[in-house]
C-alpha atoms as a PDB file:
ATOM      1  CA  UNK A   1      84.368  47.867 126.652  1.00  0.00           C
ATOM      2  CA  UNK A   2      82.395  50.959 126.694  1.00  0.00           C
ATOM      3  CA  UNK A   3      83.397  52.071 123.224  1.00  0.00           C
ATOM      4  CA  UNK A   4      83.179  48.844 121.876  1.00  0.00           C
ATOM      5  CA  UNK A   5      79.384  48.363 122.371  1.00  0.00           C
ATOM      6  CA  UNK A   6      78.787  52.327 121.332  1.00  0.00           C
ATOM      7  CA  UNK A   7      80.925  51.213 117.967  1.00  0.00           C
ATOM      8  CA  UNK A   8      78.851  47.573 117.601  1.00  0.00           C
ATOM      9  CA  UNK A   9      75.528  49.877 117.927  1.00  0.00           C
ATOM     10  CA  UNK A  10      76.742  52.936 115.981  1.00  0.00           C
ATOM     11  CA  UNK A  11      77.027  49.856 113.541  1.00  0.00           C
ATOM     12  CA  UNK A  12      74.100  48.068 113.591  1.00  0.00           C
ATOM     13  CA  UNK A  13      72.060  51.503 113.520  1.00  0.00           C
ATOM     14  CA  UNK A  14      73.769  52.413 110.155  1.00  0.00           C
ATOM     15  CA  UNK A  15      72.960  48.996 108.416  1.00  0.00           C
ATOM     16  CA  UNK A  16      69.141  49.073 109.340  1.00  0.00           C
ATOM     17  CA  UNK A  17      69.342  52.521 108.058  1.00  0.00           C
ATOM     18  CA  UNK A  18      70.488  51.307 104.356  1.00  0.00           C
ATOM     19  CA  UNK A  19      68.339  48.557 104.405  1.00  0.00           C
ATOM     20  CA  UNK A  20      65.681  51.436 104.757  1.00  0.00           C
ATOM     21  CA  UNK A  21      66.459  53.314 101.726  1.00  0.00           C
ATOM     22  CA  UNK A  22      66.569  50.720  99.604  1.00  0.00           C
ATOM     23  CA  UNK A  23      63.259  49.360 100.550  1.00  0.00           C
ATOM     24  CA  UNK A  24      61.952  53.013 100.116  1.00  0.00           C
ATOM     25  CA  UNK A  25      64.026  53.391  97.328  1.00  0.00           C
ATOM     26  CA  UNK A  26      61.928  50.805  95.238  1.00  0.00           C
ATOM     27  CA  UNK A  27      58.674  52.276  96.468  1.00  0.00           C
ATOM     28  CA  UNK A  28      59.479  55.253  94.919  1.00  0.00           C
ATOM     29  CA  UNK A  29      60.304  54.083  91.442  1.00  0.00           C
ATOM     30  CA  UNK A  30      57.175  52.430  91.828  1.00  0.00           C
ATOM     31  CA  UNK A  31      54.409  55.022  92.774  1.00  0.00           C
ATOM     32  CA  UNK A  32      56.332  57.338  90.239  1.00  0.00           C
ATOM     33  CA  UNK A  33      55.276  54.971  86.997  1.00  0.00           C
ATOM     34  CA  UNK A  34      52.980  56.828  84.821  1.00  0.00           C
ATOM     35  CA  UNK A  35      49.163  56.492  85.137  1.00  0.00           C
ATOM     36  CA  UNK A  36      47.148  55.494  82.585  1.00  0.00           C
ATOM     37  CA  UNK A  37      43.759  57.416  81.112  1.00  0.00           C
ATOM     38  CA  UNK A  38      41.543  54.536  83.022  1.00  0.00           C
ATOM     39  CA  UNK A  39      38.265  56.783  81.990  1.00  0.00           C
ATOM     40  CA  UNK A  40      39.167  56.379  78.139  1.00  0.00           C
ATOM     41  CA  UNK A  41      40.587  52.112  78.599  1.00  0.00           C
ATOM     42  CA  UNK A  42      37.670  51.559  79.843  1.00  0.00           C
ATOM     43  CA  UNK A  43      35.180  52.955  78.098  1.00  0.00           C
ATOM     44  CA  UNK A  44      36.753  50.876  75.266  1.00  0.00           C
ATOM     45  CA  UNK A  45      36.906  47.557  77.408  1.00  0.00           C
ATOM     46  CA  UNK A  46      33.301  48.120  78.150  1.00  0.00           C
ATOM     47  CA  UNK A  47      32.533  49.296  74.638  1.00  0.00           C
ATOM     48  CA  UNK A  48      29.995  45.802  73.997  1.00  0.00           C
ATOM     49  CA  UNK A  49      28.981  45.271  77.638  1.00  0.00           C
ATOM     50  CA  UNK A  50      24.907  44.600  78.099  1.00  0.00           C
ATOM     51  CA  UNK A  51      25.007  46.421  81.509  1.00  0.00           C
ATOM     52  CA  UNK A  52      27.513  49.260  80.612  1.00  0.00           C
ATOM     53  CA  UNK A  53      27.224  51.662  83.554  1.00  0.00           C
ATOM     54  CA  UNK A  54      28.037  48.548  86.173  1.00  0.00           C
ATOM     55  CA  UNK A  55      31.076  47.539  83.718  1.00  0.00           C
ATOM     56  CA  UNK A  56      32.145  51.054  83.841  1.00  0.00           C
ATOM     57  CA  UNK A  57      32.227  51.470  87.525  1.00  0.00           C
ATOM     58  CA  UNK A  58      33.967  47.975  87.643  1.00  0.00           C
ATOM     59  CA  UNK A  59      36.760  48.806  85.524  1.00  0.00           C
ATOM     60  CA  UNK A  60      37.252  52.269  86.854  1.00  0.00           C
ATOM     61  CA  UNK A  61      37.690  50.969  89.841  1.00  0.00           C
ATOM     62  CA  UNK A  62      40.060  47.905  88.943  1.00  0.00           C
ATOM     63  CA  UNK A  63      41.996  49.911  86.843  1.00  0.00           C
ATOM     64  CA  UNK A  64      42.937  52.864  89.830  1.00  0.00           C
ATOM     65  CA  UNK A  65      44.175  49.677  91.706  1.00  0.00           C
ATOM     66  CA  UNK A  66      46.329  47.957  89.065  1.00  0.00           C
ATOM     67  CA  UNK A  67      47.102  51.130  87.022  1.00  0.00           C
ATOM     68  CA  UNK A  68      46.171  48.235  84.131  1.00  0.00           C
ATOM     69  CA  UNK A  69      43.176  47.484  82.307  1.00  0.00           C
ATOM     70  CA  UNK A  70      43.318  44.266  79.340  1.00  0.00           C
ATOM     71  CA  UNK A  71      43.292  45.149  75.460  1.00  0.00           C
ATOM     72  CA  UNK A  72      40.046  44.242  74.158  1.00  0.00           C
ATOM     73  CA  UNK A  73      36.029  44.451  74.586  1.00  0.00           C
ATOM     74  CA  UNK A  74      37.268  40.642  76.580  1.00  0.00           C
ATOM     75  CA  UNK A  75      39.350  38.306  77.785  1.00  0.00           C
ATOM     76  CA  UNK A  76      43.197  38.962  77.546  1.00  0.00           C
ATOM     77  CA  UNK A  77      43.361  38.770  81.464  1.00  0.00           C
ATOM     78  CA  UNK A  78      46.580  37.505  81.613  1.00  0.00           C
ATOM     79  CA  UNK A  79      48.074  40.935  80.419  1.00  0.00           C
ATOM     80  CA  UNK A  80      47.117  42.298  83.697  1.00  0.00           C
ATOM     81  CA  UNK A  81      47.311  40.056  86.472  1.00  0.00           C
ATOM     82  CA  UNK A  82      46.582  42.447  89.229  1.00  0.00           C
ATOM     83  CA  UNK A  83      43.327  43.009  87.232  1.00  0.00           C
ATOM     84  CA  UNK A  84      42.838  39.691  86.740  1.00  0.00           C
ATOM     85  CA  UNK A  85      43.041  38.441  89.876  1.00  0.00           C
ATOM     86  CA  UNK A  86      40.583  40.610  92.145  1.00  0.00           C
ATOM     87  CA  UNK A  87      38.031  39.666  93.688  1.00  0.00           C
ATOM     88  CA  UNK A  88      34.241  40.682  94.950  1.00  0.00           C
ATOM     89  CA  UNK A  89      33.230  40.070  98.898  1.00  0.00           C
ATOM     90  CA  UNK A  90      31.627  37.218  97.279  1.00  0.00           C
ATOM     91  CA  UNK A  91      34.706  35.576  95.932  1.00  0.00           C
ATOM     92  CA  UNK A  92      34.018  36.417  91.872  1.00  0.00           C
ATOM     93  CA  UNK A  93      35.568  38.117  89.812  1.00  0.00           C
ATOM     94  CA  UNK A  94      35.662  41.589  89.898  1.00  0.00           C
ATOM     95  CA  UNK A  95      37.201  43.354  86.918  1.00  0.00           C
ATOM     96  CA  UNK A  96      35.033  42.790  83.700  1.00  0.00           C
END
């Protein structure tokens, strides 16, 4: 009985251990994409903005989060939903 429950354990132990390294299997392929040059997309997304310096800062800081910033001077959101989709304190939009 003994080595049956050290066997059923032994078991157990091993398949929450693969289930592990796939899980941190996929997080590595994932922090290992390439970066993009977010200083040079957006100074080219904010290219026509009227407040340039705040659109800047925006998009900097979208675009170390998503690792994505839209083609464009506007619009094209859907490229990058991660972009797209964040949001101020306040509940707007964030990325420009």
């Amino acid at each position: 009985m003994g080595l049956f429950k050290m066997t059923l354990l032994l078991l157990m132990l091993c398949f929450v251990l693969i289930h592990e390294v796939e899980i941190n299997s996929g997080q590595i392929l994932l922090a290992s994409a390439e970066k993009i040059d977010c200083a040079s997309k957006c100074e080219y997304r904010c290219g026509k903005a009227s407040r340039h310096k705040m659109c800047i800062r925006a998009c900097n800081t979208c675009c170390d989060r998503c690792n994505c910033v839209p083609p464009g001077t506007s619009g094209n959101r859907n490229v990058c939903p991660c972009y797209a989709n964040m949001t101020t304190h306040g509940g707007r939009l964030k990325c420009p």
